[in-house]
N, C-alpha and C. Protein backbone atom coordinates (compact mmCIF):
# COMPACT_ATOMS: atom_id res chain seq x y z
N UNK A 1 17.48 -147.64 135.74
CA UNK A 1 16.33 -148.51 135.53
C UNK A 1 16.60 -149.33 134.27
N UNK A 2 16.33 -150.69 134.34
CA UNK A 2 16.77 -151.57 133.08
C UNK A 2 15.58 -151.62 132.38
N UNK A 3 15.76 -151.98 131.08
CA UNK A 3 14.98 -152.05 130.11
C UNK A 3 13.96 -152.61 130.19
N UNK A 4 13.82 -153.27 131.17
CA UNK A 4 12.62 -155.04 131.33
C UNK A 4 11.77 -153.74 132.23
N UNK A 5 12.57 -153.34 133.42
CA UNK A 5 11.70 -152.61 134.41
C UNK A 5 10.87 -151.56 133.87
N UNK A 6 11.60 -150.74 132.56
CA UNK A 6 10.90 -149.65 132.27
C UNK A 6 10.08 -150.03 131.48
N UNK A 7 10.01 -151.19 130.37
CA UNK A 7 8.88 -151.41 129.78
C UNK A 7 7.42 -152.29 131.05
N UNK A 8 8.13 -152.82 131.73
CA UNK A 8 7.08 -153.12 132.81
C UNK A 8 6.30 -151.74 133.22
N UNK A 9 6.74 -151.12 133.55
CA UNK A 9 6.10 -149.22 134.01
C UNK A 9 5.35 -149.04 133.11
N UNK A 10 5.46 -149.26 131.72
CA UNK A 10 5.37 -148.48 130.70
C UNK A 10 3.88 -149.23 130.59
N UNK A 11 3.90 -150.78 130.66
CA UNK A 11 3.13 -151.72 130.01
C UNK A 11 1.51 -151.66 131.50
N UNK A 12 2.42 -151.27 132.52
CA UNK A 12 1.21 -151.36 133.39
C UNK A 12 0.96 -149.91 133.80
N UNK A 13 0.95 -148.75 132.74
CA UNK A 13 0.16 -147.64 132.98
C UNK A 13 -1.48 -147.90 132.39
N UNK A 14 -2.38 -147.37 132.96
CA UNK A 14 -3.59 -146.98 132.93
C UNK A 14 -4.14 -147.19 130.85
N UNK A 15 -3.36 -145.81 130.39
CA UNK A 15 -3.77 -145.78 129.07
C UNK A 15 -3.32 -147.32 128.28
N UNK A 16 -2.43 -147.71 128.76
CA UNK A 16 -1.96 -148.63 127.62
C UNK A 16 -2.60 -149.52 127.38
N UNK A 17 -3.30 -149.94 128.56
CA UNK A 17 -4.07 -150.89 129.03
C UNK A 17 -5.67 -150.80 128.32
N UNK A 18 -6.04 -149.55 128.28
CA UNK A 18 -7.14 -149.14 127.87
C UNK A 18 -7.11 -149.13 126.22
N UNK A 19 -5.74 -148.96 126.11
CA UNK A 19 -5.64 -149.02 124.15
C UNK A 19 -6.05 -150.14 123.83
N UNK A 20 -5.02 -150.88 124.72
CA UNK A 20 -5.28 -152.35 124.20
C UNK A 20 -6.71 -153.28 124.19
N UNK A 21 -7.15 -152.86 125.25
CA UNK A 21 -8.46 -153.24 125.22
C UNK A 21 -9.41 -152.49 124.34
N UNK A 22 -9.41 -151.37 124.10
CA UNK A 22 -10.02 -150.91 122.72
C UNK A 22 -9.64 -151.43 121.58
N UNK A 23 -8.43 -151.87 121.37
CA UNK A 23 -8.10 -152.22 119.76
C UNK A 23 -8.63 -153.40 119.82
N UNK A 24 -8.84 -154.70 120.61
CA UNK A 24 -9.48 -155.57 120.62
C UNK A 24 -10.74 -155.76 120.17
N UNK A 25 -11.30 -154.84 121.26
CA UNK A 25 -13.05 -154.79 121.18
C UNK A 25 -13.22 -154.02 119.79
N UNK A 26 -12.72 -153.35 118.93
CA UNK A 26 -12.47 -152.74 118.25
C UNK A 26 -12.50 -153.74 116.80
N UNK A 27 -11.67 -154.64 116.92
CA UNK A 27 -11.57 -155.58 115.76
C UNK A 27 -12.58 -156.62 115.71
N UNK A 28 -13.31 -156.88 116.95
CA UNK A 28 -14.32 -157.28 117.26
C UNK A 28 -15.31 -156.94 116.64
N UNK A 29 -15.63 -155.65 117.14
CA UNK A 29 -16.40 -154.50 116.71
C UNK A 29 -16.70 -154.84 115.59
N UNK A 30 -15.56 -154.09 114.57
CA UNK A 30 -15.55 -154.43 112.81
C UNK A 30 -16.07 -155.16 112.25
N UNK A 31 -15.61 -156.80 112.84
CA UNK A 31 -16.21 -158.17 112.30
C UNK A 31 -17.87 -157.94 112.47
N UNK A 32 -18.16 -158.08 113.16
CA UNK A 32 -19.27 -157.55 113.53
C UNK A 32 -20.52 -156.45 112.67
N UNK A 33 -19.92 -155.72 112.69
CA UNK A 33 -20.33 -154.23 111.28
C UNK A 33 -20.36 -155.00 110.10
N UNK A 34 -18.85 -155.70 110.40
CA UNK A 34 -19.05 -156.15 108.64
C UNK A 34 -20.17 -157.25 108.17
N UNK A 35 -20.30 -158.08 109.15
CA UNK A 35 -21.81 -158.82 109.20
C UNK A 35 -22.54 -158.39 108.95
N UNK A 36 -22.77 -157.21 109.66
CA UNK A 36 -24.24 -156.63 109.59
C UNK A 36 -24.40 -156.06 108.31
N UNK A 37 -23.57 -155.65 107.68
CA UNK A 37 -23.39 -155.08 106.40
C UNK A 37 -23.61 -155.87 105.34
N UNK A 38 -22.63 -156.92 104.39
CA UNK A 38 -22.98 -157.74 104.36
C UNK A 38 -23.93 -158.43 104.09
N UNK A 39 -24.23 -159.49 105.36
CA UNK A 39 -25.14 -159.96 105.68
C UNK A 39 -26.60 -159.78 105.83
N UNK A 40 -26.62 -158.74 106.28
CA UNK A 40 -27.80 -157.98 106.06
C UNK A 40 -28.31 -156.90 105.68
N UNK A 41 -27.66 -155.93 105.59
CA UNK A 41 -28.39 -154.65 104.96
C UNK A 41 -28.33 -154.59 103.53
N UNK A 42 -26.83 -155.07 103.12
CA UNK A 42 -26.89 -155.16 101.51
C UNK A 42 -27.80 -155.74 100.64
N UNK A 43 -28.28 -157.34 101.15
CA UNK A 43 -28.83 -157.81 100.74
C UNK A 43 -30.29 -156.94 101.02
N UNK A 44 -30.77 -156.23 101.97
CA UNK A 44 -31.59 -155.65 101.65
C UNK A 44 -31.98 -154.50 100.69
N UNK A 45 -30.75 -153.71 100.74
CA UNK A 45 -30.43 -152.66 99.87
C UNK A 45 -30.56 -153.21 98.32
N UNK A 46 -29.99 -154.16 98.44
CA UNK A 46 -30.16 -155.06 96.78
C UNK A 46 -31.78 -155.29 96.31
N UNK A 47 -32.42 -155.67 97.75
CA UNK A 47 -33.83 -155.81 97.58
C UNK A 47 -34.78 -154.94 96.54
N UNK A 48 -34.40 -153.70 97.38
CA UNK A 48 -34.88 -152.74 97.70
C UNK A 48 -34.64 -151.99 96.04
N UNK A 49 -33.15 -152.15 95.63
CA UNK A 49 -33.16 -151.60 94.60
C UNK A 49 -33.04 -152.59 93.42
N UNK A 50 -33.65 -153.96 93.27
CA UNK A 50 -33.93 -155.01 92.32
C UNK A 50 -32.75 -155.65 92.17
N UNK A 51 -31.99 -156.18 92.72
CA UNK A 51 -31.40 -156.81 93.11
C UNK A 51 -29.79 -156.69 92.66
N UNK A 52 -29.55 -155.09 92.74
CA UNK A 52 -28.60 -154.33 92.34
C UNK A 52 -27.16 -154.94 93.64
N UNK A 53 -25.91 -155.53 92.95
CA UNK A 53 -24.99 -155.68 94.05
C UNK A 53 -23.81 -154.70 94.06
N UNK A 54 -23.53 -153.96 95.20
CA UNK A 54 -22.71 -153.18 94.83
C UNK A 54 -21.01 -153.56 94.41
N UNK A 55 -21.03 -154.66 94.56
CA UNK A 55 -19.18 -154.94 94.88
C UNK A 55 -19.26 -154.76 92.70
N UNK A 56 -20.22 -155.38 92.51
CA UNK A 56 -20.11 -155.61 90.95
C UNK A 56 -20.34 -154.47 90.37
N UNK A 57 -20.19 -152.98 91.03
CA UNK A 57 -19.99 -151.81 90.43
C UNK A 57 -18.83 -151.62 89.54
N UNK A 58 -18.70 -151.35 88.67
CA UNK A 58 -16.94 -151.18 88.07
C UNK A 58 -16.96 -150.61 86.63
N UNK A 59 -15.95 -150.20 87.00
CA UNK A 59 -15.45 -149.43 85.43
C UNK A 59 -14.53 -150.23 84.54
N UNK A 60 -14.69 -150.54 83.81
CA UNK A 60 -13.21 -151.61 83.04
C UNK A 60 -12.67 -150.49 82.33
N UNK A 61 -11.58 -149.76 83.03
CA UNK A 61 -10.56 -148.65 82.28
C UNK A 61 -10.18 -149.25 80.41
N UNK A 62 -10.31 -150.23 80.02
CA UNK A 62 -9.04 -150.30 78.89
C UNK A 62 -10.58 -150.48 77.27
N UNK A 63 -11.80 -149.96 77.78
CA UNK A 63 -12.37 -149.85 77.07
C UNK A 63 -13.98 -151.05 76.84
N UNK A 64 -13.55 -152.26 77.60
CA UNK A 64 -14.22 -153.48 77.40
C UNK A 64 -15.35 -153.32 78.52
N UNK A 65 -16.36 -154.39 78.17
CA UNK A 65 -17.47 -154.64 79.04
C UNK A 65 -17.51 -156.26 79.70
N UNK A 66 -17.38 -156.10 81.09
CA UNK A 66 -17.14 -157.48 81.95
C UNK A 66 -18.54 -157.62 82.85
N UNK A 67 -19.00 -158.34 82.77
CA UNK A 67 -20.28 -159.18 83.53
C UNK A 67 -19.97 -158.85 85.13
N UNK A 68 -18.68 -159.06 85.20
CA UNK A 68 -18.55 -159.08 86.74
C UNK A 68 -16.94 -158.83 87.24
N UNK A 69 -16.71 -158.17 88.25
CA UNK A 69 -14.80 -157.86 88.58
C UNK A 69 -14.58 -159.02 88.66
N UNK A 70 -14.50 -160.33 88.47
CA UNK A 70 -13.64 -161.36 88.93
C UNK A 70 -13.09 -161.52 87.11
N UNK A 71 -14.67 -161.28 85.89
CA UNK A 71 -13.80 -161.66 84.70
C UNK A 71 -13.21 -160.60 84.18
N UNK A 72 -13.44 -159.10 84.93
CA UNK A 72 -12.14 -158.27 84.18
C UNK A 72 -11.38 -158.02 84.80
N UNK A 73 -10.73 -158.81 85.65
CA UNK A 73 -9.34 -158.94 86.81
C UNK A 73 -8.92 -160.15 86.07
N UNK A 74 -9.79 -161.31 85.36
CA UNK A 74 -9.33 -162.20 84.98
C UNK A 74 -8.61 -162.06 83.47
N UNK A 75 -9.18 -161.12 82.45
CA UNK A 75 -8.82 -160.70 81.57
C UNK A 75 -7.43 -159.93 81.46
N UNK A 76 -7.17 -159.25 82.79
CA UNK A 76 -5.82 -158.24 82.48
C UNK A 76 -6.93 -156.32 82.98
N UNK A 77 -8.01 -156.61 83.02
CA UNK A 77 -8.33 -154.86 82.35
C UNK A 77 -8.39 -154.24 83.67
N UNK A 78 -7.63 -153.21 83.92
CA UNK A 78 -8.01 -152.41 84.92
C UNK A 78 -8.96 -151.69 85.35
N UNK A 79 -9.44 -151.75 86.79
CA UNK A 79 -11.03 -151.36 86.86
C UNK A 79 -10.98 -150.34 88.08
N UNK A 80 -12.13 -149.47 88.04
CA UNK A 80 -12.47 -148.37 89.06
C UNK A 80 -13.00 -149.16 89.27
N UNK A 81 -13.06 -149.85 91.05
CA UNK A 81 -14.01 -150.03 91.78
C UNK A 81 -14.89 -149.10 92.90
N UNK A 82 -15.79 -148.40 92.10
CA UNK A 82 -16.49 -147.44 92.90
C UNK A 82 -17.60 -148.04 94.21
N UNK A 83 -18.25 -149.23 92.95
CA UNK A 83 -18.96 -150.44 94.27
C UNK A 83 -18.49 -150.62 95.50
N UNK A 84 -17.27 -150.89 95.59
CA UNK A 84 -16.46 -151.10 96.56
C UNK A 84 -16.20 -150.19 97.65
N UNK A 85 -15.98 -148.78 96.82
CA UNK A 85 -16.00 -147.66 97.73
C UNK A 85 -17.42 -147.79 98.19
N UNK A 86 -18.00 -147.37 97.69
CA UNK A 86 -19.81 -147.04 98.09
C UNK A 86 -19.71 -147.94 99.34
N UNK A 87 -19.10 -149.34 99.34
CA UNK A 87 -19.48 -150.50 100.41
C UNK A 87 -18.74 -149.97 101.61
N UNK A 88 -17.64 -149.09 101.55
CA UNK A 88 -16.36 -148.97 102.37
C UNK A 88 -17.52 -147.50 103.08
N UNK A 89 -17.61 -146.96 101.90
CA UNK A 89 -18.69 -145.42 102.45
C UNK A 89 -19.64 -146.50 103.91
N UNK A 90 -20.50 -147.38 102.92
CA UNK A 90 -21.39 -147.67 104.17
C UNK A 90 -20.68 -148.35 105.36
N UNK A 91 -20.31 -149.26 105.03
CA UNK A 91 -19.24 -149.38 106.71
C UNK A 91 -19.38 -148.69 107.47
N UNK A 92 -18.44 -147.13 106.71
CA UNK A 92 -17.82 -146.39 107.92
C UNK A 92 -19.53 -145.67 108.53
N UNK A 93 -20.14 -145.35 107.67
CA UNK A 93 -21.61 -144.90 108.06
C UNK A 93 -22.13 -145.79 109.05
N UNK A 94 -22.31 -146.83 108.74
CA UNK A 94 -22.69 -148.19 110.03
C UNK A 94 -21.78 -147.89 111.00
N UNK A 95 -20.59 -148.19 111.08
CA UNK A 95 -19.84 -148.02 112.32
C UNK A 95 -19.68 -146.60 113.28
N UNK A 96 -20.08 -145.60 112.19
CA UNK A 96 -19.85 -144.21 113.02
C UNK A 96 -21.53 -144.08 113.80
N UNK A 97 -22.12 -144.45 112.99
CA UNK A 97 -23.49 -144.55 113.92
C UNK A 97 -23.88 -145.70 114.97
N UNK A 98 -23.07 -146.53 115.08
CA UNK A 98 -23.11 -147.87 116.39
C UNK A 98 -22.21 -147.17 117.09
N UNK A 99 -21.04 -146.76 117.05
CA UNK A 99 -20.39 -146.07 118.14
C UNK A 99 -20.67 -144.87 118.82
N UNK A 100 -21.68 -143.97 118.16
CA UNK A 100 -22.16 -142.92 118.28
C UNK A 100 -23.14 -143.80 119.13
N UNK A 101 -24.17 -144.72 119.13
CA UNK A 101 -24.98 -145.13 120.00
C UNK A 101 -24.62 -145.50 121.36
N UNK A 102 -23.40 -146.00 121.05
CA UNK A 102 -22.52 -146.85 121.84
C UNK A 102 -22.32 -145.48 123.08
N UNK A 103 -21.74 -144.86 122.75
CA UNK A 103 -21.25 -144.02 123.32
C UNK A 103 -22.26 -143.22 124.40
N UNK A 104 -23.70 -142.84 123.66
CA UNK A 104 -24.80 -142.34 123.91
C UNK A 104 -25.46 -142.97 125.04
N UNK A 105 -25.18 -144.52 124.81
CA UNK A 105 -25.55 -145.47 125.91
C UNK A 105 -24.44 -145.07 127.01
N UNK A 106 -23.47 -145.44 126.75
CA UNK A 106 -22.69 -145.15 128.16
C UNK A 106 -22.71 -144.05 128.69
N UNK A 107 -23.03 -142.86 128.16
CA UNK A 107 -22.76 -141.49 129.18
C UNK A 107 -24.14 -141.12 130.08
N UNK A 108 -25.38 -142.37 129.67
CA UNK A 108 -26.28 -142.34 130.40
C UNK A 108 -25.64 -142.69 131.96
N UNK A 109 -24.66 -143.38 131.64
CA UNK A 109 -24.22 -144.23 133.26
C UNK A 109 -22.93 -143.24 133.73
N UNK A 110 -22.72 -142.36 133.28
CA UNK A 110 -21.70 -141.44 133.55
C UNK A 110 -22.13 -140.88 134.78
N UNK A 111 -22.00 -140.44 135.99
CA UNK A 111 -22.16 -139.13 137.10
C UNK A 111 -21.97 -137.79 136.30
N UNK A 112 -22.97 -137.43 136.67
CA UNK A 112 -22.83 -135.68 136.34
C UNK A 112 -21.73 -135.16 137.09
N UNK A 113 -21.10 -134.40 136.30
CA UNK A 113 -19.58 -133.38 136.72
C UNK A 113 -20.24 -132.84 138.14
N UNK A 114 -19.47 -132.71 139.10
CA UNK A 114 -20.39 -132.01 140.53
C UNK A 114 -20.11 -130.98 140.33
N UNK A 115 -20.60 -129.39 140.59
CA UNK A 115 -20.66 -128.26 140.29
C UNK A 115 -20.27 -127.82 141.77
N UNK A 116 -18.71 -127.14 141.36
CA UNK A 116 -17.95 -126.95 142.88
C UNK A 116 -17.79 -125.21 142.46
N UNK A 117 -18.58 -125.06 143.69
CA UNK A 117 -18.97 -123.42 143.82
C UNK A 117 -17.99 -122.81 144.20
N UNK A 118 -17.02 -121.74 143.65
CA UNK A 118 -15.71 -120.91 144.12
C UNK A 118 -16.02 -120.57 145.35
N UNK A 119 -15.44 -119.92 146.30
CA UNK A 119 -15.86 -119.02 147.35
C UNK A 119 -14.64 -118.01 147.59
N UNK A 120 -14.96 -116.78 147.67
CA UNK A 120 -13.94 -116.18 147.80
C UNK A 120 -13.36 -115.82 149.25
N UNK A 121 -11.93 -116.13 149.42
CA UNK A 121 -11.17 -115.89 150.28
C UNK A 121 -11.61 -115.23 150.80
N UNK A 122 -11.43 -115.06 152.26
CA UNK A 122 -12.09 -114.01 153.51
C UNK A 122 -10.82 -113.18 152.83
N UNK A 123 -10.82 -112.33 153.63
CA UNK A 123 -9.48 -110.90 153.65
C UNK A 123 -8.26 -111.60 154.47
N UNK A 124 -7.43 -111.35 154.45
CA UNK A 124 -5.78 -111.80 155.11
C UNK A 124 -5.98 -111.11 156.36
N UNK A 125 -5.13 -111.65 157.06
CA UNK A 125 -4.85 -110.72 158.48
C UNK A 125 -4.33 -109.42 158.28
N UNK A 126 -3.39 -109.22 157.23
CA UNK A 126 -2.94 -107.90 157.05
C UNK A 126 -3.95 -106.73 156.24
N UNK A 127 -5.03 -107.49 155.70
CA UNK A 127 -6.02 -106.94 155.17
C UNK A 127 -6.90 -106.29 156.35
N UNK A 128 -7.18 -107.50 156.98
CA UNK A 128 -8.01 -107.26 158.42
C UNK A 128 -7.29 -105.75 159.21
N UNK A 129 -5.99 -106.01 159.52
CA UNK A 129 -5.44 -104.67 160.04
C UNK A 129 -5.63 -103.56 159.44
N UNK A 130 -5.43 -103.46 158.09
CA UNK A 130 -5.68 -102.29 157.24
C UNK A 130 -6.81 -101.91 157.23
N UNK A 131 -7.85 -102.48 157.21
CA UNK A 131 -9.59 -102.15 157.16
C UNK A 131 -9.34 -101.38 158.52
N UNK A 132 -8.96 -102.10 159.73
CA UNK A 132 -9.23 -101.67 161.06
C UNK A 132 -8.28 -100.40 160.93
N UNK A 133 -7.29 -100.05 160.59
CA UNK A 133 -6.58 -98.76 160.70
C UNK A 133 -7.26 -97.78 159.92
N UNK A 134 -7.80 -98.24 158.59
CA UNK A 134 -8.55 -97.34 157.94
C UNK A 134 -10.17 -96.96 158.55
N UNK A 135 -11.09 -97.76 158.83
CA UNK A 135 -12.03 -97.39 159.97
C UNK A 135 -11.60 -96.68 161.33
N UNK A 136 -10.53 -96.68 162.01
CA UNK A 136 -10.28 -95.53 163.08
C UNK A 136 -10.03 -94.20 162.65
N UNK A 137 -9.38 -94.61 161.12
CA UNK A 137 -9.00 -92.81 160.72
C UNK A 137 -10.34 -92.10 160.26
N UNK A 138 -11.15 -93.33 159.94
CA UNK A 138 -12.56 -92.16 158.92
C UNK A 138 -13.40 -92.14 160.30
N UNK A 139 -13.38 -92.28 161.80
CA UNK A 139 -14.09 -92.43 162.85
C UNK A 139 -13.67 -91.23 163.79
N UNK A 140 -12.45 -90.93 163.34
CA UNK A 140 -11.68 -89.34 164.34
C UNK A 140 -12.44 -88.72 163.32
């Protein structure tokens, strides 16, 4: 099998197909979150807590006090951006709870698993004989 053929096999199995279309909808997805984030909740969150922004959270490691990360990135001073995390925290919080919905929605449309009842095997023919040889002996 040549190389072209086996990545053809490879490229038109089931999963690959399904990756790909997840990583799409996926980056989609993100853009999306990150809007909502962003765009709207922060600014509410800012509301909410007087007009607190988180990206402008920061530590200036080298001892100094900066108004904002753009003038102590502009200065040289190295900074903990914890703001930043906190923003990255909510993301993933936004996104794990839209996909969690996401998900919740679709298994409404799922079919229930069908519940396939065992049944046990009748007896074998050689079983059948043995019952019948053993019922003539307990019958003398």
């Amino acid at each position: 099998m040549g190389f072209v053929a086996e990545f053809k096999e490879f490229v038109a199995k089931g999963n690959v197909l399904d990756l790909a279309v997840g990583v799409i909808i996926g980056a989609a997805f993100g853009k999306i979150v990150t809007a909502l984030t962003e765009d709207i909740l922060l600014p509410l969150i800012g509301l909410a807590t007087g007009g607190l922004d988180f990206r402008n959270w920061f530590l200036a490691l080298d001892g100094n006090s900066y108004d904002t990360m753009e003038k102590a990135k502009a200065a040289g001073a190295a900074t903990l951006n914890f703001g930043l995390f906190l923003n990255a925290i909510l993301y993933f919080v936004i996104i794990a709870f839209c996909v969690f919905l996401i998900v919740k929605f679709a298994n409404r449309f799922k079919r229930p698993a069908e519940v396939v009842v065992a049944v046990e095997p009748g007896p074998t023919k050689d079983q059948l004989l043995l019952m019948e040889i053993r019922d003539a002996l307990r019958s003398r």
